[in-house]
Protein backbone atom coordinates (compact mmCIF):
# COMPACT_ATOMS: atom_id res chain seq x y z
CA UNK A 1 119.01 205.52 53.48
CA UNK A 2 119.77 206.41 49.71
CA UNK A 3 123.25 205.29 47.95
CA UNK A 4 125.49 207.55 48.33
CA UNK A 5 125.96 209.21 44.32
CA UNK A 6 129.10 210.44 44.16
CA UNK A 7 128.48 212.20 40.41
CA UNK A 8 125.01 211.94 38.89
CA UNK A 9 124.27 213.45 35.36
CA UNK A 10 120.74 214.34 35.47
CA UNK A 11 119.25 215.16 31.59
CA UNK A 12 122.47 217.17 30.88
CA UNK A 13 122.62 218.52 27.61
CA UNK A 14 126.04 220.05 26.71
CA UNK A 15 126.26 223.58 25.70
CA UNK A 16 128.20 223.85 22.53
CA UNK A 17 126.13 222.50 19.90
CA UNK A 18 129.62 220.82 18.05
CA UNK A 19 130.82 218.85 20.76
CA UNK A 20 126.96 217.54 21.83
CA UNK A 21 125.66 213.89 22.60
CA UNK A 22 122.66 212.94 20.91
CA UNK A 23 120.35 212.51 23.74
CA UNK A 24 120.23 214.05 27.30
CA UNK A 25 122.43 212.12 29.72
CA UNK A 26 120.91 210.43 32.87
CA UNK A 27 123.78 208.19 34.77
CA UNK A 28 125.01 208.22 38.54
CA UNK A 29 127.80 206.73 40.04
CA UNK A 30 127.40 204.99 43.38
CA UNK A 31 130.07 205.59 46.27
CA UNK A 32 130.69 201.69 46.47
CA UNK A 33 131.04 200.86 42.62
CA UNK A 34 134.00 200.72 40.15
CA UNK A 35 133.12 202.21 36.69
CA UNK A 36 134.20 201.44 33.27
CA UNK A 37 132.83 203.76 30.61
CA UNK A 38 133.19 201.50 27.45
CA UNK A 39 132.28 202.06 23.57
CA UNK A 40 133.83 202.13 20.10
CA UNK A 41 136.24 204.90 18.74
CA UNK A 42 134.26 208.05 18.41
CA UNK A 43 130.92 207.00 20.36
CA UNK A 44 131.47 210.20 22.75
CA UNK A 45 133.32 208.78 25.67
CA UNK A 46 135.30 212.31 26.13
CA UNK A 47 132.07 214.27 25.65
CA UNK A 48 130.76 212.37 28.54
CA UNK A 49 133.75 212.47 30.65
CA UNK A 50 134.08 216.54 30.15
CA UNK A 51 130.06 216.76 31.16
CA UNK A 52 131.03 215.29 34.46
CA UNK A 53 134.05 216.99 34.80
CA UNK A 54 132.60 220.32 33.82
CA UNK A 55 134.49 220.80 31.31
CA UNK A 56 132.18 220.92 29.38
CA UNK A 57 129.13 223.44 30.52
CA UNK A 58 125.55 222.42 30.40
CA UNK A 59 122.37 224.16 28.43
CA UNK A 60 119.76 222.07 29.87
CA UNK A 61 119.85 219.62 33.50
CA UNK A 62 122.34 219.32 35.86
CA UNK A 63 125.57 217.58 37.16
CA UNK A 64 125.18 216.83 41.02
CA UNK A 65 128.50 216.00 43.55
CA UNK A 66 128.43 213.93 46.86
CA UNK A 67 132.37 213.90 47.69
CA UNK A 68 131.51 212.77 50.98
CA UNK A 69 134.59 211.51 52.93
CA UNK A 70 136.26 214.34 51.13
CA UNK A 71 135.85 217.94 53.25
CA UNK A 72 136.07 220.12 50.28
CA UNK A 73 133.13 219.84 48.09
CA UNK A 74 135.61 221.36 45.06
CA UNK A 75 135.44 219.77 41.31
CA UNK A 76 139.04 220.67 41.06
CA UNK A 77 140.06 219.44 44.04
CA UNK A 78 138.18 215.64 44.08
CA UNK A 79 138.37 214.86 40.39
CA UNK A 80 141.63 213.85 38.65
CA UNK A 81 141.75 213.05 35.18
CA UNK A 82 144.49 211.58 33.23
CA UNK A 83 144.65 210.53 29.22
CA UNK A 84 147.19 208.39 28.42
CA UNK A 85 146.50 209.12 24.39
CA UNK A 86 149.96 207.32 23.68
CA UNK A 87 153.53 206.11 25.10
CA UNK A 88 154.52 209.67 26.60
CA UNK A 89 151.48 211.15 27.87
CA UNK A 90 149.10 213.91 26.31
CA UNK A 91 150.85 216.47 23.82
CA UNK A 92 151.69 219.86 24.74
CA UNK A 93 153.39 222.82 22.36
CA UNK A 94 156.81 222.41 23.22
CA UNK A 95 157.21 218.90 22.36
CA UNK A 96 158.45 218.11 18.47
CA UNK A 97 158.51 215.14 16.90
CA UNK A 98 162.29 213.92 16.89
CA UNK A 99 162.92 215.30 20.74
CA UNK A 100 163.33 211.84 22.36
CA UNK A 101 166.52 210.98 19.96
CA UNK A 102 168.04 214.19 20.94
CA UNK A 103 170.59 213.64 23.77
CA UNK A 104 170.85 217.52 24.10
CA UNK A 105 166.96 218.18 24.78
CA UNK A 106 166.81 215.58 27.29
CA UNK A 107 169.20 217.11 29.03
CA UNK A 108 166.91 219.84 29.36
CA UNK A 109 163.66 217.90 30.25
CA UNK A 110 162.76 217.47 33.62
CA UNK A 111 162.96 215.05 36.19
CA UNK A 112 160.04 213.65 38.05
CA UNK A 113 160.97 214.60 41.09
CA UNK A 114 160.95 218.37 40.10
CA UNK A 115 157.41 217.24 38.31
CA UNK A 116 155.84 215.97 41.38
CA UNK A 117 157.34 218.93 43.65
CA UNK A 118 157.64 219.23 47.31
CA UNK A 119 154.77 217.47 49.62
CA UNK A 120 153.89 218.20 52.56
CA UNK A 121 152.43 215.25 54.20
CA UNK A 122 155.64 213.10 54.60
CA UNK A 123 153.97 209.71 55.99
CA UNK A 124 151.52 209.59 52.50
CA UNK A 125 154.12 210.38 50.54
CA UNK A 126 155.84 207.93 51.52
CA UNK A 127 153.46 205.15 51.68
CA UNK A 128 152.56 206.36 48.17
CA UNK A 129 155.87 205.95 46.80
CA UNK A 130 156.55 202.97 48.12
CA UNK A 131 153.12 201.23 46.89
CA UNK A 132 153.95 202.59 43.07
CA UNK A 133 157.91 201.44 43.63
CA UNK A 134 158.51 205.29 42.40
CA UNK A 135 161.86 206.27 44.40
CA UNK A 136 164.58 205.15 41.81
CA UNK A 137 162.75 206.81 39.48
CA UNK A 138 162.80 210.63 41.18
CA UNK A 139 165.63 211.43 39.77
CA UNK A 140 165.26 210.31 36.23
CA UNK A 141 164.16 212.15 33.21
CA UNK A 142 160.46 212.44 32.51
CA UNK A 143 161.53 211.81 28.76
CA UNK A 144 163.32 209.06 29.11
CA UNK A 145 160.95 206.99 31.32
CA UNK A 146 159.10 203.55 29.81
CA UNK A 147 155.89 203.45 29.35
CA UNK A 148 155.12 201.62 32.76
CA UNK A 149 157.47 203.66 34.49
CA UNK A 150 155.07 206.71 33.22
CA UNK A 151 152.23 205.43 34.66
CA UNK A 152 153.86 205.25 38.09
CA UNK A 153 154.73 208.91 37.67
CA UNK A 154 151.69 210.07 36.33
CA UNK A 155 149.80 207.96 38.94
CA UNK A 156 151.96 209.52 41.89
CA UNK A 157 151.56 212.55 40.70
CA UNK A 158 147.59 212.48 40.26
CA UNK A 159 147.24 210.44 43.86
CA UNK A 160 149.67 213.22 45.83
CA UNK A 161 146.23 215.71 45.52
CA UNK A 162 144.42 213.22 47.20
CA UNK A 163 141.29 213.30 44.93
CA UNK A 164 137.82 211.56 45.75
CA UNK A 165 137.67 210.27 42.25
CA UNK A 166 140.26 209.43 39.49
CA UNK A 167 139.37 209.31 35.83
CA UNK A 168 141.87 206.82 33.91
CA UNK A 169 141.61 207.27 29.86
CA UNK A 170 142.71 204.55 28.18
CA UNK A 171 145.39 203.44 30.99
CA UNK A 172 146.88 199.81 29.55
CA UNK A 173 147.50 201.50 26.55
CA UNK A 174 151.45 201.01 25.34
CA UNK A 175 152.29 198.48 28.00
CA UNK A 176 153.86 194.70 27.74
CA UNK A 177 151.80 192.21 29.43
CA UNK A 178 153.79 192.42 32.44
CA UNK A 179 153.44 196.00 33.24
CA UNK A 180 149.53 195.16 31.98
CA UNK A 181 149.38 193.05 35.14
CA UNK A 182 151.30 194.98 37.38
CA UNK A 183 148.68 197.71 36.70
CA UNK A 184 145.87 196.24 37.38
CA UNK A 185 146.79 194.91 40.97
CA UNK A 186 148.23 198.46 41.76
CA UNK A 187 145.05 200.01 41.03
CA UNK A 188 143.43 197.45 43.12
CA UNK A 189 145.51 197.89 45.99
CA UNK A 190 144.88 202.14 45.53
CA UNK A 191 141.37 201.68 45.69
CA UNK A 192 141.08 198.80 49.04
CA UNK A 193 142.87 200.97 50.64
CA UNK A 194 141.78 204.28 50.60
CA UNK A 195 138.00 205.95 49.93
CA UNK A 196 138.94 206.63 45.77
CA UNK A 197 136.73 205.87 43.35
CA UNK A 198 137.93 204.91 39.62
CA UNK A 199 136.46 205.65 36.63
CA UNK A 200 138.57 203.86 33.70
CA UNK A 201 137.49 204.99 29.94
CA UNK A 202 138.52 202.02 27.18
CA UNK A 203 137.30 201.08 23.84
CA UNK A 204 138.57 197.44 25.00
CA UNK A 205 136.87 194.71 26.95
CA UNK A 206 140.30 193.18 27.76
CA UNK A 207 140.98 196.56 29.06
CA UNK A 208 138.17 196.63 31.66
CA UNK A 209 140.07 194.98 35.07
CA UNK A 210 137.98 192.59 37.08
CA UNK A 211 137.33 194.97 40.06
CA UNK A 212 135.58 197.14 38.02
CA UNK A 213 131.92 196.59 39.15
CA UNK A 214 129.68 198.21 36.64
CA UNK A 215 130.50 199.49 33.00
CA UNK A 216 128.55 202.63 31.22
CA UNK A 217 128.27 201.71 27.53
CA UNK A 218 128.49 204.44 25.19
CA UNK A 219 127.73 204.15 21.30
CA UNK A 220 126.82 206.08 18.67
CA UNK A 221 127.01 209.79 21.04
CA UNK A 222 124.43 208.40 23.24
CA UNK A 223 124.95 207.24 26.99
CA UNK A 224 123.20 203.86 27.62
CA UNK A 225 122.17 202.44 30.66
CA UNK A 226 124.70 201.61 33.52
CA UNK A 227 125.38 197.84 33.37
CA UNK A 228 126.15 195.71 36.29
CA UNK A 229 129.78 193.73 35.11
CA UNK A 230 127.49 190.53 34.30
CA UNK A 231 124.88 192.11 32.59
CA UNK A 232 127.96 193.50 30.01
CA UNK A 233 129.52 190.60 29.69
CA UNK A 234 126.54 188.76 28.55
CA UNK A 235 126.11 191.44 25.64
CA UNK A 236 129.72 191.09 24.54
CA UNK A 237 129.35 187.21 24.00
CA UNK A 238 126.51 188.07 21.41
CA UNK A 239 128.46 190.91 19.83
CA UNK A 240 131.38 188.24 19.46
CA UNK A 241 129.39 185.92 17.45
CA UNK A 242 128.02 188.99 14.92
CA UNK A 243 131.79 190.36 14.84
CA UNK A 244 132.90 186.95 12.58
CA UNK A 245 130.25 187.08 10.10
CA UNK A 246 131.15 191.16 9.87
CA UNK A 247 135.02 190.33 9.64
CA UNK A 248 135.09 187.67 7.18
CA UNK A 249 132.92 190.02 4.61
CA UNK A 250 135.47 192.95 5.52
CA UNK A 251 138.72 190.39 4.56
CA UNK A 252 136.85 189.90 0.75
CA UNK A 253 136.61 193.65 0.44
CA UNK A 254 139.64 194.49 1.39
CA UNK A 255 141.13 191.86 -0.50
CA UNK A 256 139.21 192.92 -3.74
CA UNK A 257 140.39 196.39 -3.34
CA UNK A 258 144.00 196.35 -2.30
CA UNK A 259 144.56 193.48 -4.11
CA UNK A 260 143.77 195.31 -7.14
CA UNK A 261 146.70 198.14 -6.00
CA UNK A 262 149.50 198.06 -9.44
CA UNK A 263 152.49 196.27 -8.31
CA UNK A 264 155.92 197.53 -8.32
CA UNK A 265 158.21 196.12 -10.82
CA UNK A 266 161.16 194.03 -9.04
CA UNK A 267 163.75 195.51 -10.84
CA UNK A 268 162.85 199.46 -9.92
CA UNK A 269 161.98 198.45 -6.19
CA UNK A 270 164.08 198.43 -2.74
CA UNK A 271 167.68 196.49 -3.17
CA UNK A 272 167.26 192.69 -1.60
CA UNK A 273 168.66 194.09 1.56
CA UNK A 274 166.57 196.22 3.43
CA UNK A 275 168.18 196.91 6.51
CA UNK A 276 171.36 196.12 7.95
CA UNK A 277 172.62 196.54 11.61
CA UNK A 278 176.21 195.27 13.02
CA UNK A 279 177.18 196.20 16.35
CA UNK A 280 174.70 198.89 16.69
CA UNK A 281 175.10 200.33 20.61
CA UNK A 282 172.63 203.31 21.45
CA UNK A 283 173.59 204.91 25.10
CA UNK A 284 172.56 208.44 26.32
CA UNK A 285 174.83 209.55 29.10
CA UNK A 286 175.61 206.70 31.49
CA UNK A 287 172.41 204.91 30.34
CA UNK A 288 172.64 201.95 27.62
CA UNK A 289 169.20 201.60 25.73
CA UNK A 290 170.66 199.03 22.62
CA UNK A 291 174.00 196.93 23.15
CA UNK A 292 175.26 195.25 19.98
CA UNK A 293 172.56 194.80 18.13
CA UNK A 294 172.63 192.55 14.71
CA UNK A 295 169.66 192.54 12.62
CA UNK A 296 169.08 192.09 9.19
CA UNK A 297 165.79 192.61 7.43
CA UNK A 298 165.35 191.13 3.75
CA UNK A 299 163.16 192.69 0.68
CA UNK A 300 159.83 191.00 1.42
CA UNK A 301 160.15 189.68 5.00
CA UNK A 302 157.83 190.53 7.54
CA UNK A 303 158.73 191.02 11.25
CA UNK A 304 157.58 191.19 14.31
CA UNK A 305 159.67 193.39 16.59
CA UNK A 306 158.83 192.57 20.50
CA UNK A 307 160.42 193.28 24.52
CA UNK A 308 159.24 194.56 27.36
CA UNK A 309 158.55 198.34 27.93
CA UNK A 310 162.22 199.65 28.13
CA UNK A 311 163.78 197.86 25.53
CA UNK A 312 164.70 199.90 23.13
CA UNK A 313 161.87 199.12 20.30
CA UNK A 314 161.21 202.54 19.51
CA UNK A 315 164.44 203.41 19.90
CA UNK A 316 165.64 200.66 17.38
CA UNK A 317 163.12 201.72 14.28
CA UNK A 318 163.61 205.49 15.06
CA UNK A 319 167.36 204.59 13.61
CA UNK A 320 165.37 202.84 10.38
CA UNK A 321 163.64 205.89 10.24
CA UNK A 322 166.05 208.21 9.88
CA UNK A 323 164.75 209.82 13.04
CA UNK A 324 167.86 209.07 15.48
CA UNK A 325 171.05 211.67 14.86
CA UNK A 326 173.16 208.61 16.79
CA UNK A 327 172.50 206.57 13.19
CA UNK A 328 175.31 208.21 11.48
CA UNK A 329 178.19 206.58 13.81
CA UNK A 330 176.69 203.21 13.75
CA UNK A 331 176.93 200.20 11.43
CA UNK A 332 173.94 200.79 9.60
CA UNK A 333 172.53 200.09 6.25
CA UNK A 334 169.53 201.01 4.53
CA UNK A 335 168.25 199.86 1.24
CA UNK A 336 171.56 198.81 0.57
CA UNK A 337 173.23 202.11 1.30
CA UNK A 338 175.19 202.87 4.56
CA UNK A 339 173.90 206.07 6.62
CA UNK A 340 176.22 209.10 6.17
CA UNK A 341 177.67 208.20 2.83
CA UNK A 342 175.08 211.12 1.47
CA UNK A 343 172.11 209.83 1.53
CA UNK A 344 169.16 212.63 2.53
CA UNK A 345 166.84 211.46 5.59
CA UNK A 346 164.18 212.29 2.73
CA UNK A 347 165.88 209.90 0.40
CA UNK A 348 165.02 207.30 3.36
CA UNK A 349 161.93 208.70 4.16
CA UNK A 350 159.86 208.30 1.04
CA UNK A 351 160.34 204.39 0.60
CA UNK A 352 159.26 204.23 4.15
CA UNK A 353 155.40 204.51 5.51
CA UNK A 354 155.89 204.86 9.64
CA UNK A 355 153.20 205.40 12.38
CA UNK A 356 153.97 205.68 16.12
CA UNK A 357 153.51 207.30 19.15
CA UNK A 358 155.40 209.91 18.92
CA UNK A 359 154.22 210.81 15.68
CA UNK A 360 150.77 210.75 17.01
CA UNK A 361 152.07 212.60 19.69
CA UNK A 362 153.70 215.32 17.57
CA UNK A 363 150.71 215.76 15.24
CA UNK A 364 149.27 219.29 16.97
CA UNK A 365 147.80 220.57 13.43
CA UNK A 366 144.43 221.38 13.60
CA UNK A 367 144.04 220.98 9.58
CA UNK A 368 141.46 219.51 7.86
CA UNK A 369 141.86 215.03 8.05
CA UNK A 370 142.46 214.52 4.40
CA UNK A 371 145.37 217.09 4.90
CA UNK A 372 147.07 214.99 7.42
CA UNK A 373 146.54 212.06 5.36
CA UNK A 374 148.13 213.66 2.16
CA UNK A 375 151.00 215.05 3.97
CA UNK A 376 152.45 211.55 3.97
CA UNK A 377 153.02 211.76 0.24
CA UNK A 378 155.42 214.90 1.52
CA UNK A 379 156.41 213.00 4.31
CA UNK A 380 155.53 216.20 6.03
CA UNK A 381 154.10 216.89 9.52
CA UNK A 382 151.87 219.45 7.91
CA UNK A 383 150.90 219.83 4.34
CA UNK A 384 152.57 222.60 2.47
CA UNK A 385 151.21 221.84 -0.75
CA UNK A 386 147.88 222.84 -2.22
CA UNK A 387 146.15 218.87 -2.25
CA UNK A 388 146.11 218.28 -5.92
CA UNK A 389 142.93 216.26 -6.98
CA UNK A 390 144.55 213.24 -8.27
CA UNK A 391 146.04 213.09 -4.68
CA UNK A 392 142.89 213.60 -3.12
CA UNK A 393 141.53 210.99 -4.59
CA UNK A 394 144.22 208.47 -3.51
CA UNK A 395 143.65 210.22 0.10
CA UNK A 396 139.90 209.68 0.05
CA UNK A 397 140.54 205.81 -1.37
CA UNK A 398 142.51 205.29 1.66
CA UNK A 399 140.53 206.96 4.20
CA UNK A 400 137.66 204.82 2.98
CA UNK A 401 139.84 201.75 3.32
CA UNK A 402 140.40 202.41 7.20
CA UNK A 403 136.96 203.60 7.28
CA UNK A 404 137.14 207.08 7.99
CA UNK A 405 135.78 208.61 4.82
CA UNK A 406 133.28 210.68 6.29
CA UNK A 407 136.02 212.40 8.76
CA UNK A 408 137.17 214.11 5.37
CA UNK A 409 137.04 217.71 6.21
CA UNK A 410 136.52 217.31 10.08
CA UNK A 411 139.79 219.15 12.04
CA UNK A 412 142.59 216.67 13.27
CA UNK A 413 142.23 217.86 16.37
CA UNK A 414 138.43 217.58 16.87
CA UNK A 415 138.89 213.35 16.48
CA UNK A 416 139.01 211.36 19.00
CA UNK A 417 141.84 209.70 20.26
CA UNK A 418 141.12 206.22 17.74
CA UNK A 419 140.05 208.44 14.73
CA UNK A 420 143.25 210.56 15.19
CA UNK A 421 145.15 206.81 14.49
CA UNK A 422 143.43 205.57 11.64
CA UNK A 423 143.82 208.64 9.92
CA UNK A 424 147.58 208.77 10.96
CA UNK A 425 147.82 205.15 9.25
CA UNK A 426 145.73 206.20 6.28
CA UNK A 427 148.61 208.66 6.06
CA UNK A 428 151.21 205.70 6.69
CA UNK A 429 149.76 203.95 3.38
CA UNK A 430 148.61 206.65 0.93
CA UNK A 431 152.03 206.75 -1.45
CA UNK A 432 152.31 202.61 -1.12
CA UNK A 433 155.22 202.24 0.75
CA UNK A 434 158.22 199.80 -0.23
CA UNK A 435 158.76 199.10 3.68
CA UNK A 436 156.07 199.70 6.38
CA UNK A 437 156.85 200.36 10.11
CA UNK A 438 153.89 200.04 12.15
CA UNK A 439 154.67 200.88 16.36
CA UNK A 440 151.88 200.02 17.88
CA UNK A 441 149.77 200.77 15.11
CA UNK A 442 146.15 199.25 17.18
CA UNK A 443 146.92 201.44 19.79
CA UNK A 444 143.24 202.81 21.46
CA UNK A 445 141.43 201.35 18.69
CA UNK A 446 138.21 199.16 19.64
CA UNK A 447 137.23 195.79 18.31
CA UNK A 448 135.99 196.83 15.05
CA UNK A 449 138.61 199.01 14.04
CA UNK A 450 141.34 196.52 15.33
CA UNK A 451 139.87 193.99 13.20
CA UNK A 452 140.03 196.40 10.02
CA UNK A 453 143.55 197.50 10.66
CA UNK A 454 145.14 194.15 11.19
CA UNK A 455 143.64 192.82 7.98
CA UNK A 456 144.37 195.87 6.21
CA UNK A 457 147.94 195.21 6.95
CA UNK A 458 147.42 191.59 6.20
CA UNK A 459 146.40 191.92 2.73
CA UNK A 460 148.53 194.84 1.84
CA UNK A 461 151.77 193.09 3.05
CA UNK A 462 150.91 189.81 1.24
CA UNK A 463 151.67 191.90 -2.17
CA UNK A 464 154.97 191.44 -3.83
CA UNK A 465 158.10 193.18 -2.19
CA UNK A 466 156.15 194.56 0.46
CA UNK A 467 158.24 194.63 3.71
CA UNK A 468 156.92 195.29 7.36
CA UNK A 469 158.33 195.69 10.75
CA UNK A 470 155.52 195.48 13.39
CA UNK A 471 155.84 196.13 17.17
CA UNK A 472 152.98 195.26 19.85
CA UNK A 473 152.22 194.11 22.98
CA UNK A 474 149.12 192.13 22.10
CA UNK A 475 150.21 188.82 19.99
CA UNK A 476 146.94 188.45 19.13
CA UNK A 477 147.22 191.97 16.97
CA UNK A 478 149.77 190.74 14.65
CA UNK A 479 148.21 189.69 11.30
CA UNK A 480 148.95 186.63 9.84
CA UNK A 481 151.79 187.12 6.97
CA UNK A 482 154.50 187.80 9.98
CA UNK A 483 157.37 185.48 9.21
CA UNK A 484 159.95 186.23 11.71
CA UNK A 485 160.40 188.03 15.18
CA UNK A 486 163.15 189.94 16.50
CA UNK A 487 163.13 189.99 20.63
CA UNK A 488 164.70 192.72 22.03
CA UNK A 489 166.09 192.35 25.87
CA UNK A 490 166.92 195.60 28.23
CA UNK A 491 170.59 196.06 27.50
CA UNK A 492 172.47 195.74 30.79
């Protein structure tokens, strides 16, 4: 008897000609195998994923379903998909960029009980819940949930439609080692013990969890061969040993160019104190996120800022930011001036070059890349000047530096996840910030582009005056001028 092919792709071409791969797609997925589908930033992961889905219609071959246990032979009913593209889940209209500082617009975000809504089947819901450890979080606020305490949610609320397969995009992204871990044995448990099949989509090999059976490479908009586990792993040792020759010949450019970058004079830069906090306590409602918090940051010092999912990171550099209203009636001083004595949040914001998740998150503009990139010399959202050419220039330089030159006029909104965050850290550098804040700046990047943004950091920061504040989950992304780290612990 044949394997059982729970999807098969057989020489699909998409329809739209703008969102095509390069070569007809022929890959099946066997009832009894774990899949990975694994490539670089922009190698056509989605494309392949929407093909399967049907998202995306076909011109040419066909997409063919066995959902066998399943009864219902539906798409919609046996395929879940779920893109965790940063910290609080895929973007949607009503969300704006300072909303998770604002006590009053939490108040009016939903809980996830009222998310996941009433089911039926009492016995799976409650075996559900209990495997994800999801009942003291029903009544909580969907805004106001870590990032591991979104994937339960998002999880439960994917799993409660009892699909035959689940589609995980990028699922480890945002999360401390611990939750990391946690993770991966839940989704082991989910799948020994019921007939689901997983499909996980990563640009990361670290990413790829060691149930996963076989792994669908995809590079360069073309869909290789499936790969049994081994057979991948053997490729990646002899991409390893090409990827040091390739980095150490990236450090010299980078080094020539930025390097070259005109240097602020001393005198006209940032006072020698950078940021001050005393006693800084951040609570909304009932619920404490930083408890007397002292840190001091110095002209020139580097930091990494680390803590479990939870503990108030973001929370901590959206006060730096001038993001947080709850800044004004705390201790705080920035370059040597204390919030609320009449400073403008713009006076803050243009010494400052910032990338996070929720700016990624808020970034809905479907303008033209080097737009996006030039509104951070407006430390706008959107770009409300007409681009002047001595400013694209300086946008072009740095979109070649992150390696994204060739995006130029390609719509925001038509990159992929990875391309979306180099340009958003293109935008981060482009006016040559005094004092760089970088949360989770690697986030859904692949090797390569890791590699390029850590040094690029590396070799900017090592210029004179140059001040950073780093947060990740992954030691191994910090670059190498960090002097100092500040640990953060859930307040109690």
């Amino acid at each position: 008897m044949a394997e059982q092919q729970i999807i098969a792709l057989k020489n699909a071409v998409a329809r739209n000609p703008l969102v095509r791969l390069v070569a007809p797609v022929n890959v099946a997925f066997g009832a009894d195998e774990q899949i990975a589908v694994y490539g670089p930033n922009g190698a056509g992961k989605s494309l392949l994923i929407d093909m399967l889905t049907g998202k995306s219609p076909l011109r040419e071959g066909r997409v063919v379903y066995d959902f066998r246990p399943s009864a219902s032979t539906s798409v919609y009913e046996n395929i879940r998909y779920i893109a965790f593209r940063d910290t609080y889940g895929s973007a949607d209209i009503n969300y704006y960029y300072q909303q998770r500082w604002n006590a009053h617009d939490q108040d009016e975000a939903p809980t996830v009980r009222q998310q996941l809504g009433e089911v039926r089947d009492e016995a799976y819901r409650h075996r559900l819940f209990t495997l994800l450890g999801i009942e003291s979080l029903l009544d909580k606020k969907i805004i106001l949930l870590s990032s591991g305490e979104l994937r339960k949610f998002q999880l439960a609320k994917a799993l409660l439609a009892r699909p035959r397969v689940l589609i995980l995009d990028n699922p480890y992204i945002g999360l401390d080692a611990g939750s990391r871990g946690l993770l991966t044995g839940l989704l082991e448990r989910i799948v020994s013990m019921s007939s689901l099949q997983l499909v996980l989509v990563t640009s990361m090999p670290d990413d790829v969890p060691p149930f996963v059976t076989h792994v669908v490479p995809v590079d360069a908009c073309v869909v290789g061969r499936k790969l049994t586990r081994t057979e991948w792993e053997k490729g990646l040792a002899h991409r390893r040993d090409e990827n040091r020759a390739w980095e150490q010949a990236l450090r010299e450019t980078l080094c020539g160019k930025i390097g070259g970058l005109p240097c602020v004079d001393s005198a006209l830069s940032t006072p020698s104190e950078v940021v001050r906090m005393k006693g800084v306590t951040i609570r909304y409602g009932t619920r404490v996120i930083l408890q007397n918090l002292d840190w001091m940051v110095m002209r020139g010092e580097k930091w990494a800022l680390t803590g479990a999912n939870g503990s108030g990171k973001s929370t901590l550099l959206s006060l730096v930011c001038a993001d947080n209203p709850q800044s004004y009636a705390c201790d705080i001083h920035l370059f040597g001036r204390k919030r609320g004595t009449g400073e403008s949040v713009w006076d803050i914001k243009r010494r400052i070059g910032y990338v996070s998740p929720e700016m990624h998150r808020a970034y809905l503009k479907n303008l033209p890349t080097i737009e996006i990139v030039a509104s951070g010399l407006h430390d706008s959202i959107g770009l409300y000047h007409r681009l002047k050419t001595e400013d694209a220039a300086i946008c072009e330089w740095w979109m070649d530096i992150f390696g994204i030159a060739s995006l130029r006029d390609k719509p925001f909104l038509q990159l992929s996840s990875g391309e979306q965050r180099l340009a958003l850290l293109a935008r981060a550098f482009v006016k040559d910030p005094e004092l760089l804040i970088l949360d989770e700046p690697l986030h859904g990047l692949d090797v390569d582009n890791r590699c390029r943004v850590r040094n690029v950091i590396d070799v900017f920061c090592r210029r004179p005056d140059k001040t950073l504040v780093m947060v990740t989950h992954y030691a191994n992304e910090l670059p190498p001028c960090i002097m100092r780290t500040k640990v953060l612990a859930k307040a109690e």
